[in-house]
C-alpha atoms as a PDB file:
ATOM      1  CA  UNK A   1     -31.174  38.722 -90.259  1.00  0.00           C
ATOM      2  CA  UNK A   2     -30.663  39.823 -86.483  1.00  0.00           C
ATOM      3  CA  UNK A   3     -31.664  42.729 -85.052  1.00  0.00           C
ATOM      4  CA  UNK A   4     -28.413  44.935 -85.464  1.00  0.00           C
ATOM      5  CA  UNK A   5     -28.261  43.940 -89.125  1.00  0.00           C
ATOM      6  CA  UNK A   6     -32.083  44.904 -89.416  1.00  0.00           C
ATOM      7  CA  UNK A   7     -31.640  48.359 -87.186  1.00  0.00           C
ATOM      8  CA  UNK A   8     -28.461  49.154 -89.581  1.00  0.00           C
ATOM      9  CA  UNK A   9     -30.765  48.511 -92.909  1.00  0.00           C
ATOM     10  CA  UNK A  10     -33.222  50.859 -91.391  1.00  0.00           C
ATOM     11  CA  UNK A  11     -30.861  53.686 -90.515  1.00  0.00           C
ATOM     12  CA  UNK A  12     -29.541  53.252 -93.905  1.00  0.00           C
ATOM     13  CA  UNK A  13     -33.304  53.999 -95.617  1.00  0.00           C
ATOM     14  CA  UNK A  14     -32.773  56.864 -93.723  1.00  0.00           C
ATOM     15  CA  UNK A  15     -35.551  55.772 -91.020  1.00  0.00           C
ATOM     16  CA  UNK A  16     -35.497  57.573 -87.724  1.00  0.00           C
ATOM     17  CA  UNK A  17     -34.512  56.352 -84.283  1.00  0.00           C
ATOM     18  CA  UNK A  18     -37.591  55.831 -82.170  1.00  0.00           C
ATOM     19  CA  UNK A  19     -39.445  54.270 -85.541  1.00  0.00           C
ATOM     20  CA  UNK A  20     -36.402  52.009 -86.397  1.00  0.00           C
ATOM     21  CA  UNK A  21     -36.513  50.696 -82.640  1.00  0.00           C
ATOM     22  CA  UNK A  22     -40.489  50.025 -82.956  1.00  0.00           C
ATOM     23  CA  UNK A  23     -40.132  48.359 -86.394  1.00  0.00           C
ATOM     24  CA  UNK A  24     -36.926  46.189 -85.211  1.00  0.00           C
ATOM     25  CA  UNK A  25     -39.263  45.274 -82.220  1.00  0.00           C
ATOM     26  CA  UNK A  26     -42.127  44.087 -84.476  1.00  0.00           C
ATOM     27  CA  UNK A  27     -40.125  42.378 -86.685  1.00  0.00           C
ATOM     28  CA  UNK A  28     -39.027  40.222 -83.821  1.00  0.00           C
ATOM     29  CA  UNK A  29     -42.575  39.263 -82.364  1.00  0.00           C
ATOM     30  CA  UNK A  30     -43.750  38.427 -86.131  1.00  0.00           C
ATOM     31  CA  UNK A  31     -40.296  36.177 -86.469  1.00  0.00           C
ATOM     32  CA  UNK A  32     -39.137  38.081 -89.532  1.00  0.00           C
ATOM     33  CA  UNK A  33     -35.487  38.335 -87.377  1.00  0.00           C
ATOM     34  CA  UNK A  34     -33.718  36.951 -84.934  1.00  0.00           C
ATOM     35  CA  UNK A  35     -32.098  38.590 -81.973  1.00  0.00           C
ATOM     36  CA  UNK A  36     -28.508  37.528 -81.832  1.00  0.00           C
ATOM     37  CA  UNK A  37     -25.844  39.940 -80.612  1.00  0.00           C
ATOM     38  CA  UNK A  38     -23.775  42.463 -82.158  1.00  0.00           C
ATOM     39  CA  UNK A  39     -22.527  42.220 -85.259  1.00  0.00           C
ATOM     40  CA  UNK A  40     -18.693  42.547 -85.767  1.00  0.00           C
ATOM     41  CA  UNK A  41     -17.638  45.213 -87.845  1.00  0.00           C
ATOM     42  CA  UNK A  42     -16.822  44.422 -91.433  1.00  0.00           C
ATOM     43  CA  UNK A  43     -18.727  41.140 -91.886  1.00  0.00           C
ATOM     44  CA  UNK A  44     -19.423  39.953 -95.395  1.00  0.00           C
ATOM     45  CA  UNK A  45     -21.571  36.815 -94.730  1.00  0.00           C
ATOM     46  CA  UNK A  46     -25.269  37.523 -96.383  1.00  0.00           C
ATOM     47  CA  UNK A  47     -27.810  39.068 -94.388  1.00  0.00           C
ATOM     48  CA  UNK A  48     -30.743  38.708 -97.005  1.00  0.00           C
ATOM     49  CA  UNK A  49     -31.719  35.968 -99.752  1.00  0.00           C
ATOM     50  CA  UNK A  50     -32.605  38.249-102.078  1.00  0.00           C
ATOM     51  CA  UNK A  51     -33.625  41.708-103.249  1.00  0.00           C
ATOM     52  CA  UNK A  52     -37.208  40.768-102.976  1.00  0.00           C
ATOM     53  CA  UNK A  53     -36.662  40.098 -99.073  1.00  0.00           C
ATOM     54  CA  UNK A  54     -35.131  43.610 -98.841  1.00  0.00           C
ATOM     55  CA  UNK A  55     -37.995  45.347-100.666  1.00  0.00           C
ATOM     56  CA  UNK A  56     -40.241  43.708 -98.653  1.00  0.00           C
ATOM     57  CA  UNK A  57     -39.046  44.716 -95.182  1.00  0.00           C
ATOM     58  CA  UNK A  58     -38.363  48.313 -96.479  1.00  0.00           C
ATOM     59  CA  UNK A  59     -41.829  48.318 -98.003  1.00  0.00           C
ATOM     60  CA  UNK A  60     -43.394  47.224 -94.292  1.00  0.00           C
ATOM     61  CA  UNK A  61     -41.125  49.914 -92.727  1.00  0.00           C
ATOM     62  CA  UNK A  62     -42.777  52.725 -94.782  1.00  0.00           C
ATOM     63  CA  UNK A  63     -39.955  53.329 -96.443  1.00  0.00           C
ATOM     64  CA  UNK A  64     -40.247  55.523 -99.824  1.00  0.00           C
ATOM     65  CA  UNK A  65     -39.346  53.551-103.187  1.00  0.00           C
ATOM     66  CA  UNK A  66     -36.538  56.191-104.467  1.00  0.00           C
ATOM     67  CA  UNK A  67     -34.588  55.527-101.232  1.00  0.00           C
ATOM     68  CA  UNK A  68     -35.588  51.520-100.950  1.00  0.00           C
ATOM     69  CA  UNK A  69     -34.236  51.009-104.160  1.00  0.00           C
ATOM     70  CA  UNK A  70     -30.890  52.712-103.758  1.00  0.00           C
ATOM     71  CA  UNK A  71     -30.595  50.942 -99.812  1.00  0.00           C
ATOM     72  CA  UNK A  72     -31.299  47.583-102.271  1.00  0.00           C
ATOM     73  CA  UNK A  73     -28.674  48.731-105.079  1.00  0.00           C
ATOM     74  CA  UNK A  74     -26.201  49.763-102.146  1.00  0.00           C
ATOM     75  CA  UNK A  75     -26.440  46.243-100.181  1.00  0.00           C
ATOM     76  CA  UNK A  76     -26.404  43.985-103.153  1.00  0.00           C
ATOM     77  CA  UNK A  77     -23.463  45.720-103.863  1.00  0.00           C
ATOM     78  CA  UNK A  78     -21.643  45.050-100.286  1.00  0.00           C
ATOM     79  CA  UNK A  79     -22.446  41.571-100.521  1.00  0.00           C
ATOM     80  CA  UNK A  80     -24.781  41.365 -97.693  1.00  0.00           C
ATOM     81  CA  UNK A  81     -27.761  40.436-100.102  1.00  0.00           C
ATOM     82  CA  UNK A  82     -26.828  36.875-101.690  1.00  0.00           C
ATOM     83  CA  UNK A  83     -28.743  37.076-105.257  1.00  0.00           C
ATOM     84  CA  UNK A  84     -31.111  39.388-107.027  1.00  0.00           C
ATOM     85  CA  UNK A  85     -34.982  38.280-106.666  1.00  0.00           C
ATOM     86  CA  UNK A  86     -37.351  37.986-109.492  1.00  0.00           C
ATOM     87  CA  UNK A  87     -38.323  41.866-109.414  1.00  0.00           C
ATOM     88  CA  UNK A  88     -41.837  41.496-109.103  1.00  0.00           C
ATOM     89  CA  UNK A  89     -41.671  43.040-105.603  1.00  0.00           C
ATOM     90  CA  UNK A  90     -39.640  46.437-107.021  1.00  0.00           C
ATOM     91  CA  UNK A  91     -43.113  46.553-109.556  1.00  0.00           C
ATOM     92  CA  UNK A  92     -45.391  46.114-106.559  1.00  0.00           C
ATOM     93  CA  UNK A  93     -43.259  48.911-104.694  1.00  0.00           C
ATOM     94  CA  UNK A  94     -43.424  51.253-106.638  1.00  0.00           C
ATOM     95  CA  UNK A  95     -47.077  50.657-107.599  1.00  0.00           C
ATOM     96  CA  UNK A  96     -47.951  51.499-103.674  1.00  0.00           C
ATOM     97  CA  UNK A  97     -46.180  54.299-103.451  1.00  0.00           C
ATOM     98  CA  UNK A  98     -48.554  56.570-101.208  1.00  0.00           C
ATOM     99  CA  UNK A  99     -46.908  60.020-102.837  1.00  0.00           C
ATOM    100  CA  UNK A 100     -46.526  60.144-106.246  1.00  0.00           C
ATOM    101  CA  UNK A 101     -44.383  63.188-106.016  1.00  0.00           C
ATOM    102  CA  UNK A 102     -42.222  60.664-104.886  1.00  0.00           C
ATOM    103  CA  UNK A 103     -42.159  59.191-108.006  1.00  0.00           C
ATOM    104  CA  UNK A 104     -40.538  61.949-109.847  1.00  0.00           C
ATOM    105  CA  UNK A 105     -37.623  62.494-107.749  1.00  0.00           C
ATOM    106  CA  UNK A 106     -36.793  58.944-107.988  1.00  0.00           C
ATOM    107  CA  UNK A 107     -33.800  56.813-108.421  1.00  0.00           C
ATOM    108  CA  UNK A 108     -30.671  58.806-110.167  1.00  0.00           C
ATOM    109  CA  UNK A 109     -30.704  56.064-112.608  1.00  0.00           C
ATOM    110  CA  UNK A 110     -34.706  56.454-114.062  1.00  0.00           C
ATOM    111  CA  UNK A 111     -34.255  59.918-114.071  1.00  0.00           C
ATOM    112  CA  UNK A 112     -31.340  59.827-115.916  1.00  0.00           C
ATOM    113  CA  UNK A 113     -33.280  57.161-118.536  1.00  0.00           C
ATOM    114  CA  UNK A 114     -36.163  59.950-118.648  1.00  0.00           C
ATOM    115  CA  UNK A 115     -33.767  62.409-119.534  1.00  0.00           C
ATOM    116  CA  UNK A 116     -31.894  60.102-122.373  1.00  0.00           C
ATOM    117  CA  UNK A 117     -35.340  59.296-123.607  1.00  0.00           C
ATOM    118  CA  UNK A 118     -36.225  63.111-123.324  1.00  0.00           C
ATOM    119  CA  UNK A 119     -32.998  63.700-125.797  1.00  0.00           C
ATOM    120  CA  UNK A 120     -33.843  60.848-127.782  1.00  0.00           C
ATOM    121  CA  UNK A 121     -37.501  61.653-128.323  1.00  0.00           C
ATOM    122  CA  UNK A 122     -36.117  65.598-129.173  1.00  0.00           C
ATOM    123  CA  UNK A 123     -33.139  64.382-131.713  1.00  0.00           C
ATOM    124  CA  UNK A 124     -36.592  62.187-133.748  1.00  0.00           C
ATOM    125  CA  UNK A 125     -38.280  65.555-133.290  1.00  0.00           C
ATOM    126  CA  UNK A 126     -35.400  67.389-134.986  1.00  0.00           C
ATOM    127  CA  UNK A 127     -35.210  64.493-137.395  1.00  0.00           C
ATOM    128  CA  UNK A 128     -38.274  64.449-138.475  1.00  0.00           C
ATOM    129  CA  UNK A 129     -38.746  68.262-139.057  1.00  0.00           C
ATOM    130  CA  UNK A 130     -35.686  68.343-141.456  1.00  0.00           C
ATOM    131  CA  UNK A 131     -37.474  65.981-143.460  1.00  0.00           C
ATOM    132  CA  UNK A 132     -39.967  67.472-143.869  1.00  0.00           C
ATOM    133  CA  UNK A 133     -37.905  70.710-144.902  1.00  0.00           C
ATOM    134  CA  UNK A 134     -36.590  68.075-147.659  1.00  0.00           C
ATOM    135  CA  UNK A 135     -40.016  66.947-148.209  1.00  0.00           C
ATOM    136  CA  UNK A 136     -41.128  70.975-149.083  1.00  0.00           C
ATOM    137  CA  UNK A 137     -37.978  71.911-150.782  1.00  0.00           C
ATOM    138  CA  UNK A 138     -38.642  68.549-153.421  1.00  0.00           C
ATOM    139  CA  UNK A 139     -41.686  69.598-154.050  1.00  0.00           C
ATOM    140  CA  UNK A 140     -40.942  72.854-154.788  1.00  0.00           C
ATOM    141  CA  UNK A 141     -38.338  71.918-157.116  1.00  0.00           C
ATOM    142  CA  UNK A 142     -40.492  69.338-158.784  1.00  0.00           C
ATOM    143  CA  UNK A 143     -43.001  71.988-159.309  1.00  0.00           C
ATOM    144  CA  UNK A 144     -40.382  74.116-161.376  1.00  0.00           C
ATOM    145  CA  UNK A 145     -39.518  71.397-163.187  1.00  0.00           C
ATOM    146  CA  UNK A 146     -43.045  70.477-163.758  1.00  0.00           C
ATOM    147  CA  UNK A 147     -43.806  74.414-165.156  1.00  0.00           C
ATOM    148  CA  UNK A 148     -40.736  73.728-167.177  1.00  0.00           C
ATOM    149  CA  UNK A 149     -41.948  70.868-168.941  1.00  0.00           C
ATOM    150  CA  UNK A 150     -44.912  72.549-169.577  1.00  0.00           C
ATOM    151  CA  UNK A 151     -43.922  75.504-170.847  1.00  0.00           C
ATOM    152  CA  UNK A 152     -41.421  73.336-173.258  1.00  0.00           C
ATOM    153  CA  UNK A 153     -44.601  71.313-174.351  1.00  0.00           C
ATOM    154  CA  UNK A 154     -46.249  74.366-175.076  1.00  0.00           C
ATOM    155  CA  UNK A 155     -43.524  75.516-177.341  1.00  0.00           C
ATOM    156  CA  UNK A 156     -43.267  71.849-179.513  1.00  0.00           C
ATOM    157  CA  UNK A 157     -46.628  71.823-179.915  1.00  0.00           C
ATOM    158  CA  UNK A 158     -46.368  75.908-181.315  1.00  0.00           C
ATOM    159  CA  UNK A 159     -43.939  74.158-183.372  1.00  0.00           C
ATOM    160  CA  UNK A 160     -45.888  71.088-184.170  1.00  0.00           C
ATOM    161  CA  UNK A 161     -48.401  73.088-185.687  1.00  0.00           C
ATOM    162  CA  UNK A 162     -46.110  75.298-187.742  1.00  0.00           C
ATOM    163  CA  UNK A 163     -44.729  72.113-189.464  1.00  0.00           C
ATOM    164  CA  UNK A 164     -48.070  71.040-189.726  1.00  0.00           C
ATOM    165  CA  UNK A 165     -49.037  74.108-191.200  1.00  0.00           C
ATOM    166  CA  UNK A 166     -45.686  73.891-194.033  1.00  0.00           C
ATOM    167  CA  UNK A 167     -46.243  70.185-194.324  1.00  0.00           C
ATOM    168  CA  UNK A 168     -49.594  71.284-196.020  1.00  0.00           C
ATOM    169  CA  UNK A 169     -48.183  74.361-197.913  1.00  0.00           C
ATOM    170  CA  UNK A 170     -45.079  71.960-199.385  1.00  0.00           C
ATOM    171  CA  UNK A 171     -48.099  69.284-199.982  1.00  0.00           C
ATOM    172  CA  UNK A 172     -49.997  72.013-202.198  1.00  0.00           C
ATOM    173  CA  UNK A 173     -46.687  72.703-203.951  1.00  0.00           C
ATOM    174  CA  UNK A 174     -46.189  69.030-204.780  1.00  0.00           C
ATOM    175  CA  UNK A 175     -49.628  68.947-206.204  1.00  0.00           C
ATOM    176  CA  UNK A 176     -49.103  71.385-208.605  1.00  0.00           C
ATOM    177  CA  UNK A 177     -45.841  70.164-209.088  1.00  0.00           C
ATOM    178  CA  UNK A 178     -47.142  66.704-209.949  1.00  0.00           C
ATOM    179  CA  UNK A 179     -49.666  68.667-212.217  1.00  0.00           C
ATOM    180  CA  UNK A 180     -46.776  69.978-214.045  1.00  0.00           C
ATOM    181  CA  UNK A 181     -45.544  67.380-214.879  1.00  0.00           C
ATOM    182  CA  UNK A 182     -48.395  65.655-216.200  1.00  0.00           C
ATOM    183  CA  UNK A 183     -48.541  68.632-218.497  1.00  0.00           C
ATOM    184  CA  UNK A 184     -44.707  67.854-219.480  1.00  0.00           C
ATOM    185  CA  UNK A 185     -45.805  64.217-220.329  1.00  0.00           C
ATOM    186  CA  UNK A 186     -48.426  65.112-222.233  1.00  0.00           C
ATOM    187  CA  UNK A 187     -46.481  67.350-224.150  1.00  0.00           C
ATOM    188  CA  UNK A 188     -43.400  64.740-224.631  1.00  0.00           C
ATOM    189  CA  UNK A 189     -46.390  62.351-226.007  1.00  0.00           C
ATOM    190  CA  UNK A 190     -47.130  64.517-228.317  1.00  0.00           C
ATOM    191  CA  UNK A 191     -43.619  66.450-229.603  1.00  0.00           C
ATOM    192  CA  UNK A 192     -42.817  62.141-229.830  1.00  0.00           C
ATOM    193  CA  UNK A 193     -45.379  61.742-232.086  1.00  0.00           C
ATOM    194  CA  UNK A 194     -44.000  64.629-234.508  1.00  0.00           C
ATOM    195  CA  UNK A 195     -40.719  63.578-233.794  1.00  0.00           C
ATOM    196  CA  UNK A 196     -41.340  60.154-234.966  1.00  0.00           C
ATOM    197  CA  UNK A 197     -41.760  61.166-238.502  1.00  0.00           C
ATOM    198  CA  UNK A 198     -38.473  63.742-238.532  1.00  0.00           C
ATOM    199  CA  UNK A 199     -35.564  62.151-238.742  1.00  0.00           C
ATOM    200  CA  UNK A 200     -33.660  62.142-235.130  1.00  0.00           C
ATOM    201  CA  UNK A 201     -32.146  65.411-234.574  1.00  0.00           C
ATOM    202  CA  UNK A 202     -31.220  67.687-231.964  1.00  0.00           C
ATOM    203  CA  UNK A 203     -33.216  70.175-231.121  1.00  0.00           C
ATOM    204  CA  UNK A 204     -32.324  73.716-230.726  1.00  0.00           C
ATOM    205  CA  UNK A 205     -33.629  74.941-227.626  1.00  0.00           C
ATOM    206  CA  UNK A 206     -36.070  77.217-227.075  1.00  0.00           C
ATOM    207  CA  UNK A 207     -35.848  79.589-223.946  1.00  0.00           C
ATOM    208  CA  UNK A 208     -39.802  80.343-224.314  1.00  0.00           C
ATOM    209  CA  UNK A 209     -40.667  76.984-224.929  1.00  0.00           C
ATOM    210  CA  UNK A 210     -39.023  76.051-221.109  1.00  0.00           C
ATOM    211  CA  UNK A 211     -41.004  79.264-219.964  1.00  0.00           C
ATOM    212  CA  UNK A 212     -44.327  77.699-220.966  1.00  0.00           C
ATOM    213  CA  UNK A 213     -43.403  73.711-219.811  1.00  0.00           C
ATOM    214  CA  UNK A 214     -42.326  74.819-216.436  1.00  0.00           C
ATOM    215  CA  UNK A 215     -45.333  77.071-215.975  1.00  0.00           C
ATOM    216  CA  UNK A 216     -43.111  80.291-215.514  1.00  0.00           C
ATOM    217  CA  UNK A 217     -44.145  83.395-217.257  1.00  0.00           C
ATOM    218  CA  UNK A 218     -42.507  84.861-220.503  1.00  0.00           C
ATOM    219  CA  UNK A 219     -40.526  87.371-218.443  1.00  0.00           C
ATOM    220  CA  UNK A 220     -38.822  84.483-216.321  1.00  0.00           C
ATOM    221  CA  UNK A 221     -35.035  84.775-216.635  1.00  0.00           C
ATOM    222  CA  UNK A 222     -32.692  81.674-216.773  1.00  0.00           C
ATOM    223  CA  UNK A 223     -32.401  81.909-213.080  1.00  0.00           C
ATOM    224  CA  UNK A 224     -35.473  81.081-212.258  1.00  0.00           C
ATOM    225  CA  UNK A 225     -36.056  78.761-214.873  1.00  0.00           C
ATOM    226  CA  UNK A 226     -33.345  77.100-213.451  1.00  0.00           C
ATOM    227  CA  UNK A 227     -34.560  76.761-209.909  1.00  0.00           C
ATOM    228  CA  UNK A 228     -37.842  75.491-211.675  1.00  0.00           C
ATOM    229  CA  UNK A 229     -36.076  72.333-213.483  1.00  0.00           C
ATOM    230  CA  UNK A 230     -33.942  71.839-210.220  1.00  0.00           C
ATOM    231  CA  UNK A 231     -37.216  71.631-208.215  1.00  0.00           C
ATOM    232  CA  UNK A 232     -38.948  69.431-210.566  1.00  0.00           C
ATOM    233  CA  UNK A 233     -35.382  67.326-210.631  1.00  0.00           C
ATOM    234  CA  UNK A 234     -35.576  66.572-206.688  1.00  0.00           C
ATOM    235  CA  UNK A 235     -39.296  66.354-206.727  1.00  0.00           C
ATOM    236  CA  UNK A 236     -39.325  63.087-209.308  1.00  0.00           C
ATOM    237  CA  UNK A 237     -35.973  61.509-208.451  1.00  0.00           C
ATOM    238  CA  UNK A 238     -36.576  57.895-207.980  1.00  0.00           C
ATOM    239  CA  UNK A 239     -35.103  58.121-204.627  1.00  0.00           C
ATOM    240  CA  UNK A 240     -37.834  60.496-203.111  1.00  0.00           C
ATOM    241  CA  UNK A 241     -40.586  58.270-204.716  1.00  0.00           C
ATOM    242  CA  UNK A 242     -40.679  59.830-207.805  1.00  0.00           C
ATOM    243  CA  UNK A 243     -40.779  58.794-211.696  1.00  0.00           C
ATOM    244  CA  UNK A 244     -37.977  57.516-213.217  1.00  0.00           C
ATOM    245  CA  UNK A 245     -39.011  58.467-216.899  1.00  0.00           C
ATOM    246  CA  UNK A 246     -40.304  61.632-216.297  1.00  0.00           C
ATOM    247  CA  UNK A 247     -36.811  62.098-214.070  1.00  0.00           C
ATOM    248  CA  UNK A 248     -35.128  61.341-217.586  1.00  0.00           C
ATOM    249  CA  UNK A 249     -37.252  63.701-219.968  1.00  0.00           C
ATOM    250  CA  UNK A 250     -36.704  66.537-217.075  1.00  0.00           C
ATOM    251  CA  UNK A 251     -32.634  66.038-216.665  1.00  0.00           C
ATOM    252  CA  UNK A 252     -32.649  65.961-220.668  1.00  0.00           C
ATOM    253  CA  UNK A 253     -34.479  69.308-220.984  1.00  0.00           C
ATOM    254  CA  UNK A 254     -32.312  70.402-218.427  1.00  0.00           C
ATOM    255  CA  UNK A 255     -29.120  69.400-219.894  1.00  0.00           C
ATOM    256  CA  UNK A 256     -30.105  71.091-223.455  1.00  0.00           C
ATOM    257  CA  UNK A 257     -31.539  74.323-221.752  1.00  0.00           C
ATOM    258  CA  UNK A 258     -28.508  74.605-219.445  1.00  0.00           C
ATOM    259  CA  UNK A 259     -25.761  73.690-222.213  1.00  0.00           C
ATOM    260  CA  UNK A 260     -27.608  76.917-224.704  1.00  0.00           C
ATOM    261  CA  UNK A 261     -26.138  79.571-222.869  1.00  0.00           C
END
């Protein structure tokens, strides 16, 4: 780099006169440019190596890193820097900045990540508060569902008990049930004895006889003696567990008592 080429990267920082004159002029006794003459107008060859080399003489300058960076950017761009560096020097420039106000007005391109970051960061905020809106409304919902099922267990076990309770009444009534017919065996033991000395005849029924077999009193009609055989009918029926030859001696007393009428 010659001095014009080092005045014009000066100017372009945005460096005064008089201080772009003194640095151009120290830059020449340490041998970090040549002095050649003026440069023509429109010359592409390089000037600088690399971006490093341009962020260090705009560092020594005193130039601020918001405007170094964009005089870098701008060069690199007109071809008058030949490659980018490694970047360690941008780190170390911006690490020394003096004003960190300086900082926060930087290049148009971090602010404008800060701001993407800003609406990023703001969108997860957003995100994250709908769901947890989601996260309440579920749990609200899973608590009425939850006081549903209760109340629903509530009532089957109101109606667990009821069953229970006419499981045992309809167990009582088969007891004396099954009683009752222990009585009608014993009696068909017995009316077989005397029958086993008459010659086989049918008998003629007897309405109060029924009465007194089925347990009814002497005021039953035939309806409800009736409903009595039909009970004891489904009650020893061989298909719900019952006795097959009681079954028999029951059907044939209800045959005879229903064919009298």
């Amino acid at each position: 780099m010659n001095t014009d080429q080092a005045y014009d990267l000066l100017k372009t920082a945005g460096v005064s006169d008089d201080i772009s004159i003194q640095t151009v002029r120290r830059w020449l006794r340490e041998q970090k440019i040549n002095f050649a003459g003026k440069t023509r107008r429109g010359d592409t060859d390089y000037i600088l190596n690399d971006t490093d080399q341009a962020i260090n003489l705009l560092k020594d300058a005193g130039v601020a890193p918001n405007i170094g960076i964009q005089v870098v950017k701008r060069w690199l761009h007109e071809g008058k820097i030949e490659k980018i560096g490694k970047g360690s020097q941008i780190v170390d420039y911006l690490k020394n900045e003096s004003n960190p106000n300086r900082l926060n007005s930087g290049p148009p391109d971090l602010d404008r990540t800060i701001r993407d970051l800003k609406i990023k960061i703001k969108a997860q905020d957003d995100h994250i508060k709908g769901l947890q809106e989601i996260h309440k409304t579920s749990i609200h919902a899973l608590s009425q569902q939850r006081n549903k099922l209760h109340k629903e267990l509530v009532k089957l076990e109101s109606e667990n008990n009821k069953l229970q309770t006419q499981s045992k009444k309809v167990l009582e009534e088969n007891i004396e049930l099954r009683k009752a017919i222990l009585k009608l065996k014993e009696e068909l033991i017995r009316q077989g004895k005397r029958d086993s000395e008459k010659p086989q005849s049918i008998p003629t029924p007897n309405t109060h006889d029924y009465r007194q077999k089925l347990g009814l009193s002497r005021t039953a009609d035939q309806k409800q003696v009736l409903a009595a055989f039909k009970k004891l009918l489904k009650l020893t029926h061989p298909d719900h567990g019952g006795n097959a030859a009681a079954f028999h001696y029951i059907k044939t007393e209800y045959d005879q008592f229903k064919n009298s009428f």
